[in-house]
Protein backbone atom coordinates (compact mmCIF):
# COMPACT_ATOMS: atom_id res chain seq x y z
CA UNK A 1 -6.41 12.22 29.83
CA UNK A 2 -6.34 8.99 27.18
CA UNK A 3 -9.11 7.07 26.02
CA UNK A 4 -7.77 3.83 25.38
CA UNK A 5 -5.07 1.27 26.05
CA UNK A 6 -4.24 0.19 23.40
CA UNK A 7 -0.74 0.54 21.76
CA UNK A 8 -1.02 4.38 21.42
CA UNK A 9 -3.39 4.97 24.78
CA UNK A 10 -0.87 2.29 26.72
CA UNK A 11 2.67 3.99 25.07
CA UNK A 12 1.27 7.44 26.45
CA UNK A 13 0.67 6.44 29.94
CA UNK A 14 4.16 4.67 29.86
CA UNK A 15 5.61 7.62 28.22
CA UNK A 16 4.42 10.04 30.82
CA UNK A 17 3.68 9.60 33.97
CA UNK A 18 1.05 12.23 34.69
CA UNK A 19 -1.22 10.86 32.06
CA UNK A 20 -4.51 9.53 33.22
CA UNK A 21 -5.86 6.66 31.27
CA UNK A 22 -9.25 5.49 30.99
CA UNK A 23 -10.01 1.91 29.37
CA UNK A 24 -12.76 -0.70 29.67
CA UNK A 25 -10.16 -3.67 30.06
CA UNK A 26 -7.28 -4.80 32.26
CA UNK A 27 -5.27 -6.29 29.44
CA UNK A 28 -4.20 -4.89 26.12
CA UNK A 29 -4.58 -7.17 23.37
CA UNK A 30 -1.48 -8.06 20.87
CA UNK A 31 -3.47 -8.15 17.53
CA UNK A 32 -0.73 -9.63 15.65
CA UNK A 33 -0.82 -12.48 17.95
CA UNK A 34 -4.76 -13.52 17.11
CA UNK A 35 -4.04 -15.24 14.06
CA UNK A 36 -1.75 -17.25 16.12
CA UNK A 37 -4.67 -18.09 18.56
CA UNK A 38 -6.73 -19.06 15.91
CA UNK A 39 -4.42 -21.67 14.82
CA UNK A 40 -3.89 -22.75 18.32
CA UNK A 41 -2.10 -20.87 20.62
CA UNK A 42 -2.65 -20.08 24.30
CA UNK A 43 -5.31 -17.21 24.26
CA UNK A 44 -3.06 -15.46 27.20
CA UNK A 45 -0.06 -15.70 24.18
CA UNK A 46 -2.38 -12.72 22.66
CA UNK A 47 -2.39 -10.28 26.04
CA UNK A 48 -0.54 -7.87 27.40
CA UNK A 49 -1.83 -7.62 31.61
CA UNK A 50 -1.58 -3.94 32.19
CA UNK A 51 -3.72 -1.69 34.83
CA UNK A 52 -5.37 1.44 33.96
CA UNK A 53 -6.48 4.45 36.03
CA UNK A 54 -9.87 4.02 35.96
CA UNK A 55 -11.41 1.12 34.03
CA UNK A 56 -15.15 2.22 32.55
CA UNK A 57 -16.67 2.20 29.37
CA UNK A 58 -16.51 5.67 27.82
CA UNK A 59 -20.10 7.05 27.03
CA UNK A 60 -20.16 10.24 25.69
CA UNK A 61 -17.43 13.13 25.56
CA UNK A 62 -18.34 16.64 25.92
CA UNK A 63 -16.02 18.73 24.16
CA UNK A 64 -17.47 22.33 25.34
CA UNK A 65 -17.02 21.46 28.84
CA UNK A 66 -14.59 18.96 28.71
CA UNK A 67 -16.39 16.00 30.76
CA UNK A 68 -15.90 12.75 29.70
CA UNK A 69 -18.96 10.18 30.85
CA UNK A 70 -18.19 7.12 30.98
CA UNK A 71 -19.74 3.55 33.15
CA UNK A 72 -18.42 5.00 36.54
CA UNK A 73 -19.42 8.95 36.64
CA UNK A 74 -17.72 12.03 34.89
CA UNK A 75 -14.44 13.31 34.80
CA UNK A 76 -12.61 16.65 33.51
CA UNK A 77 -10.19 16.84 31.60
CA UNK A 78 -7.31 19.73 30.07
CA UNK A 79 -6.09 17.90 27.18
CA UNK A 80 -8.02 14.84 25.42
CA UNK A 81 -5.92 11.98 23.81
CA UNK A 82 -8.26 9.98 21.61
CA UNK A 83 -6.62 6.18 21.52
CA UNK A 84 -9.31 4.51 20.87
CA UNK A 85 -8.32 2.01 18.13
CA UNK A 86 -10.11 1.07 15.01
CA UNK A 87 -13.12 -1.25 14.03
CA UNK A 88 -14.29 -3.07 11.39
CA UNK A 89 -16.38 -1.32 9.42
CA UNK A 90 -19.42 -3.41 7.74
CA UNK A 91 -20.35 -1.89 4.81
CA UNK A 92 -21.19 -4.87 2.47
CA UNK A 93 -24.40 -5.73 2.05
CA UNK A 94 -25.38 -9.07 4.76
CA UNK A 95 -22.07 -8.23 6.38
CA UNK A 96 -23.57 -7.08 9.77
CA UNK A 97 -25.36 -10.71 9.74
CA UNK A 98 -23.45 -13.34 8.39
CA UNK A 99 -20.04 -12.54 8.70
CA UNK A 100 -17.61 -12.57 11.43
CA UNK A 101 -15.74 -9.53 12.19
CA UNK A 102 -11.97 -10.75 13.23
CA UNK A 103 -10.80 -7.51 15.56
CA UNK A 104 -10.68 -9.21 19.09
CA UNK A 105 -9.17 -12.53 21.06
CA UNK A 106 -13.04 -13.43 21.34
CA UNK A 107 -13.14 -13.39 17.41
CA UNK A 108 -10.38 -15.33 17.25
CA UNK A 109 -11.54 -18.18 19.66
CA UNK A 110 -14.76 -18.26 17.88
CA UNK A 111 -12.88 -18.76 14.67
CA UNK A 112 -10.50 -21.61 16.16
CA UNK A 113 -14.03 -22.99 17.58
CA UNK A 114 -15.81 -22.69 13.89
CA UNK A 115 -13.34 -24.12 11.84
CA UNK A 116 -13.16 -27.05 13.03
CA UNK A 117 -16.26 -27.78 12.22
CA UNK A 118 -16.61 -26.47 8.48
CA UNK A 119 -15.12 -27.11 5.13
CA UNK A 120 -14.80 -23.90 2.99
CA UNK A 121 -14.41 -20.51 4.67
CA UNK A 122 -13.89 -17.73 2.59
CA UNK A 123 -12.31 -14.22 3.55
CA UNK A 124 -12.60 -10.88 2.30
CA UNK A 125 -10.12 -8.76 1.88
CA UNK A 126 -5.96 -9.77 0.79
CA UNK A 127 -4.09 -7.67 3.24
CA UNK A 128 -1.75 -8.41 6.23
CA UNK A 129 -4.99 -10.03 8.57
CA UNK A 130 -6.40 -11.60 5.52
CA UNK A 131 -3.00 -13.22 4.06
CA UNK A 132 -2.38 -14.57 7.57
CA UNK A 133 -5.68 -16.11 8.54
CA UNK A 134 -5.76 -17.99 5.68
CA UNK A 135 -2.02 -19.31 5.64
CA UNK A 136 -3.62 -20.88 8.71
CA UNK A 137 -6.78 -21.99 7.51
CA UNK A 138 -5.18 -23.21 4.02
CA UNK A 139 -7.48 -25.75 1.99
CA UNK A 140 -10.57 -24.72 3.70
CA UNK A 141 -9.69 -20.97 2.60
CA UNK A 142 -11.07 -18.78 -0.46
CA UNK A 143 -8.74 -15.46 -0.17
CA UNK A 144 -11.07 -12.72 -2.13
CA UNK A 145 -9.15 -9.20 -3.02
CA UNK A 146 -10.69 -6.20 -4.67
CA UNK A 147 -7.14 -5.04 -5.55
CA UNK A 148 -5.21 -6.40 -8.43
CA UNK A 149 -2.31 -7.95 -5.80
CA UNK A 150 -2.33 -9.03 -2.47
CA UNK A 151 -1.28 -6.84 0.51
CA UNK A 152 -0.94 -3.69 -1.78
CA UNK A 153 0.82 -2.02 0.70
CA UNK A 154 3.65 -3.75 -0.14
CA UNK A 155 5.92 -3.97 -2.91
CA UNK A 156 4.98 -6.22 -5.20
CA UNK A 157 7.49 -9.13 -4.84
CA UNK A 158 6.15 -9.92 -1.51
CA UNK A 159 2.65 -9.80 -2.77
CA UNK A 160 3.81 -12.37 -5.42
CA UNK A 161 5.46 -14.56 -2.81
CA UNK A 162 2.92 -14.68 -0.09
CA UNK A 163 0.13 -15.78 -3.20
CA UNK A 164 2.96 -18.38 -3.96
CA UNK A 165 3.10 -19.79 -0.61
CA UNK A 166 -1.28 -19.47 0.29
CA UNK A 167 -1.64 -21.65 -3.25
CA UNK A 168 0.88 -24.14 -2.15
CA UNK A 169 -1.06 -24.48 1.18
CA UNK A 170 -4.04 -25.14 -1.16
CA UNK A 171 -5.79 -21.37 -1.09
CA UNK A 172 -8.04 -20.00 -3.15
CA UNK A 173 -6.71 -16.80 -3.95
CA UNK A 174 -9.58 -14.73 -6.39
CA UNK A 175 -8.09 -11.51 -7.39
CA UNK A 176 -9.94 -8.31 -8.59
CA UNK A 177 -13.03 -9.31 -7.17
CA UNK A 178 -15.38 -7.53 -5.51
CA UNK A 179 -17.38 -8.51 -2.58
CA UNK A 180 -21.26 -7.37 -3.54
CA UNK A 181 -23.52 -9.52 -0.77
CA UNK A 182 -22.85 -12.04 2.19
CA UNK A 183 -25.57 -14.27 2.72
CA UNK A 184 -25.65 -17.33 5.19
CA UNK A 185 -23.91 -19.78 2.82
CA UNK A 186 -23.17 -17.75 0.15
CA UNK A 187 -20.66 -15.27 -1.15
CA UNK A 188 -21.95 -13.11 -3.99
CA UNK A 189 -19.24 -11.87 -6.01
CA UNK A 190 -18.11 -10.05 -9.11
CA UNK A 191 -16.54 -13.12 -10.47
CA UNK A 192 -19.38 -14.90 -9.57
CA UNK A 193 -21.64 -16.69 -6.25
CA UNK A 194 -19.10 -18.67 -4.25
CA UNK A 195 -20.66 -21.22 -0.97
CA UNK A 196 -19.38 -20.28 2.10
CA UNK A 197 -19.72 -22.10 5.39
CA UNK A 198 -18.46 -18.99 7.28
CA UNK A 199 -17.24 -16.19 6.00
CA UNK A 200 -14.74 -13.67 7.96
CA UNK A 201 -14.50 -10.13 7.20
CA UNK A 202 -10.37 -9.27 7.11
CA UNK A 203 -10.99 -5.54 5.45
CA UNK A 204 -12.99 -2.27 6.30
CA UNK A 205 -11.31 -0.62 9.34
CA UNK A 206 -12.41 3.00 10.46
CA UNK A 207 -11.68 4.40 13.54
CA UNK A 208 -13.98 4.62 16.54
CA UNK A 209 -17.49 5.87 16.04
CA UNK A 210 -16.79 8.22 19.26
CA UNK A 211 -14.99 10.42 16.27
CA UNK A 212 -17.62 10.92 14.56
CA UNK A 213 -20.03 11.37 17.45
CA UNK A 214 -17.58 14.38 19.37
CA UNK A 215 -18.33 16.65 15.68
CA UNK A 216 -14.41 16.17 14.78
CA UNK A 217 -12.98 16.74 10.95
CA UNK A 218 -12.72 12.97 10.24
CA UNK A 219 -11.70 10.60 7.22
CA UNK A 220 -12.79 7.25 7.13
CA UNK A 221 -13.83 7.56 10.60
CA UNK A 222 -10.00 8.38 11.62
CA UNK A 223 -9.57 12.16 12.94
CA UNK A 224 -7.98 14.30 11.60
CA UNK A 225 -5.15 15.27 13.19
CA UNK A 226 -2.11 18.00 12.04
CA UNK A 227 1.33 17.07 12.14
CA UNK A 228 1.70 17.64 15.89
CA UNK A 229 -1.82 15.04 16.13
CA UNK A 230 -3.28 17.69 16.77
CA UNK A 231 -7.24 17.41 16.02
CA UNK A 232 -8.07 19.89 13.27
CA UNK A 233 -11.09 20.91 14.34
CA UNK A 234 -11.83 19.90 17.78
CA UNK A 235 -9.72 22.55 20.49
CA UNK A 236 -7.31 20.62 23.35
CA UNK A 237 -7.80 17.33 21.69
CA UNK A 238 -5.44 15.09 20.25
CA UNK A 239 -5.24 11.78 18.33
CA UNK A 240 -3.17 8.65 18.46
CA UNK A 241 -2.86 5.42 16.79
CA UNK A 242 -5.67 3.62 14.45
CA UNK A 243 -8.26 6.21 15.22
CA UNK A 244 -6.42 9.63 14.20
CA UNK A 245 -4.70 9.81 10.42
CA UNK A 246 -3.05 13.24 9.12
CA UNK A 247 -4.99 15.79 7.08
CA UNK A 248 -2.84 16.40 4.73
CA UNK A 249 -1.65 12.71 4.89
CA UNK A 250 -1.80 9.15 5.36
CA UNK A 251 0.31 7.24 8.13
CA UNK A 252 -0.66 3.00 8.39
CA UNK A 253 -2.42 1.63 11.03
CA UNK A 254 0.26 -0.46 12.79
CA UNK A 255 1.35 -1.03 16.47
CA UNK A 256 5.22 0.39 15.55
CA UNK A 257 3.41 3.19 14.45
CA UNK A 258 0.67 3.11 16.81
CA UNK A 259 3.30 2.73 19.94
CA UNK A 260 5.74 6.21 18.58
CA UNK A 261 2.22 8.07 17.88
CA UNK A 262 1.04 7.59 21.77
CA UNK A 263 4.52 8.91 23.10
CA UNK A 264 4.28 12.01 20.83
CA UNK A 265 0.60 12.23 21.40
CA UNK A 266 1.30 12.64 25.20
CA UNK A 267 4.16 15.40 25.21
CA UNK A 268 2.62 17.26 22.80
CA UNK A 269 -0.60 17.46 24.78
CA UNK A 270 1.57 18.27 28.10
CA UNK A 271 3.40 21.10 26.09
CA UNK A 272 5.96 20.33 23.91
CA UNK A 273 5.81 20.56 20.30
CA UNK A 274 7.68 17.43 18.96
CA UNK A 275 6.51 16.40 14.85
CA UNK A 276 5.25 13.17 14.67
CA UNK A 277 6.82 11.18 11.58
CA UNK A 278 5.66 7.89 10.97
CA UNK A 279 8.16 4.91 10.33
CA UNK A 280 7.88 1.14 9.84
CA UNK A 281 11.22 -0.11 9.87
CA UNK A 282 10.31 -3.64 9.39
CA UNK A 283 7.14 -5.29 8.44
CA UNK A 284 6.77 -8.75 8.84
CA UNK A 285 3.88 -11.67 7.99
CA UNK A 286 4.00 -15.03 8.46
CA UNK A 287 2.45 -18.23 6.74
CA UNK A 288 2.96 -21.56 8.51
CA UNK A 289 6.43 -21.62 9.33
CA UNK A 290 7.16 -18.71 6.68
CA UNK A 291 8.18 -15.74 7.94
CA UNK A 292 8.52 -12.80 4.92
CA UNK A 293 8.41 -9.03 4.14
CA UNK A 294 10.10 -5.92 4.45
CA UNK A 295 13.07 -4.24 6.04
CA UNK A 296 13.92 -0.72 5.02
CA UNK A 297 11.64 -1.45 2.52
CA UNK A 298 13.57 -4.15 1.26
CA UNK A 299 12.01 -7.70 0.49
CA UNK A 300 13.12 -10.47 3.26
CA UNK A 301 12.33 -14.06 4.09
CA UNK A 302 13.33 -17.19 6.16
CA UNK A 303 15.58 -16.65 9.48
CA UNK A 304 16.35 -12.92 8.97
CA UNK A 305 12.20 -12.11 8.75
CA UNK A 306 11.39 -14.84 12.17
CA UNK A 307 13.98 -13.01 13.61
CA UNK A 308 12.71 -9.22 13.07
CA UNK A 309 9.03 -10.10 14.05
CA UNK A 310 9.87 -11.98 17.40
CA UNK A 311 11.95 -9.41 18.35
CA UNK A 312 9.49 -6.87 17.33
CA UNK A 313 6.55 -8.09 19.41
CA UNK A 314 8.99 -9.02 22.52
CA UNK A 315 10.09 -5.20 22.43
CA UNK A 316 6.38 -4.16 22.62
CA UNK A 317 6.57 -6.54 25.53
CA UNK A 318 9.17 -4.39 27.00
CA UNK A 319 8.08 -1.26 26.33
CA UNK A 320 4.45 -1.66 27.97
CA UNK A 321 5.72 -3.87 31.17
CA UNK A 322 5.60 -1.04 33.09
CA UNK A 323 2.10 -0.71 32.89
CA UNK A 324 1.80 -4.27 34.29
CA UNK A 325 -0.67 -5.44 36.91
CA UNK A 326 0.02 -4.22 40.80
């Protein structure tokens, strides 16, 4: 059984047939597509129609007995699949009340909606969401980054060119500054009190709180899983995608990744014993009508970099179209 359809939860049932999934939606949702709802895009642009075998909320998961409960009774399972995704964890003080959380198409409609209306919006945290949301929002945007670079991840001549291009577009861009307190118009900072007529939380992701709640090993709210995704701790129960990370290692949260992780995920759990080894071949971001970032770990821009990211997202297209409405 998987919990969740997402990109691992979805790649699974795909994957292998005899996998039963369990999700609360009938559509997966192409998070690298938000930003491009927020800047005006057809919401539908942003989904992926896909059935499920039994659509519920999950409510609790018995490990001992191995029951899930979820919205629409209990069911038993052999082998558990946690795919349950990530979410934004709110751990700065006022966060929980005055800033929006940006991990759904709902968030992103209600960000298109708000600013429209507003004239300075500032984001925290410089990585991949961050950098993107506010190439879109440009002069109404203040970009604030602990770190002493944007999207750190990366090497450092794409961090240098995507500040290049968000100052061009007229963003703020405050390095090595630490969030300390949201408040309703007001940023507090360690460079300083900044206004804010909304401010939009692009940092803090931890896995589900389901995790935590089943009593598994877990860092950062991500299980931890062995090399196989194996959990640790937790007997006949595995992990894939944002919620699950290595113990003895770190693999990124990322639907490439996420998509391989679900297909191991699933024929480990029905018997095989197949190594999961995490690989980005290409990561891509766009500003405007820049496209720029990696391949083989090598920095790219312009044509080659549109090229790589379209064909990226219309593979994860392909690769989940079987699981498309009947």
């Amino acid at each position: 059984m998987v919990l969740g359809g997402g990109f691992a939860g979805s790649a699974a049932k795909v994957s292998r047939g005899e996998v039963f999934l369990v999700d609360s939606e009938d559509y997966l949702t192409l998070t690298p597509k938000l930003v491009d709802v927020v800047q005006g895009a057809d919401p539908s642009s942003a989904l992926i129609e896909r059935t499920v075998d039994l659509k519920a909320q999950v409510r609790e998961i018995d490990v001992r007995s191995k029951t899930v409960r979820t919205s629409l009774g209990e069911i038993k399972y052999d082998k558990l699949i946690l795919a349950l995704g990530y979410e934004q964890s709110l751990g700065v003080k006022g966060a929980e009340r005055y800033a929006l959380k940006f991990e759904r198409l709902k968030d992103a409609l209600r960000l298109r909606e708000e600013s429209g209306k507003v004239k300075r919006i500032i984001i925290v945290g410089g990585g991949s969401l961050g950098v993107e949301l506010a190439g879109v929002l440009g002069k109404k945007a203040v970009l604030v980054e602990g770190g002493k670079r944007l999207i750190s991840f990366m090497p450092p001549e794409v961090s240098d060119y995507a500040r290049k291009i968000l100052e061009e577009r007229g963003v703020q861009v405050l390095l090595g500054t630490s969030v300390e307190e949201i408040k309703k118009d007001q940023v507090i900072t360690s460079s300083g009190t900044f206004k804010s007529d909304l401010t939009v939380l692009a940092t803090g992701y931890a896995g589900s709180p389901i995790v935590k709640e089943i009593g598994a090993e877990q860092r950062g709210g991500r299980m931890l899983v062995d090399r196989s995704l194996r959990s640790v701790s937790l007997e006949d129960v595995f992990g894939a995608g944002d919620c699950a990370v290595f113990k003895d290692g770190f693999y990124p949260m990322s639907a490439q990744v996420a998509l391989k992780s679900g297909k191991v995920a699933a024929r480990n759990a029905l018997g095989e014993e197949v190594p999961f080894t995490p690989s980005q071949i290409a990561v891509i971001l766009r500003i405007g009508e820049e496209y720029f970032g990696t391949l083989a770990g090598k920095f790219v821009r312009g044509n080659t970099a549109k090229f790589l990211k379209e064909a990226a997202l219309a593979l994860v297209r392909s690769r989940l179209r079987r699981l498309g409405p009947v």
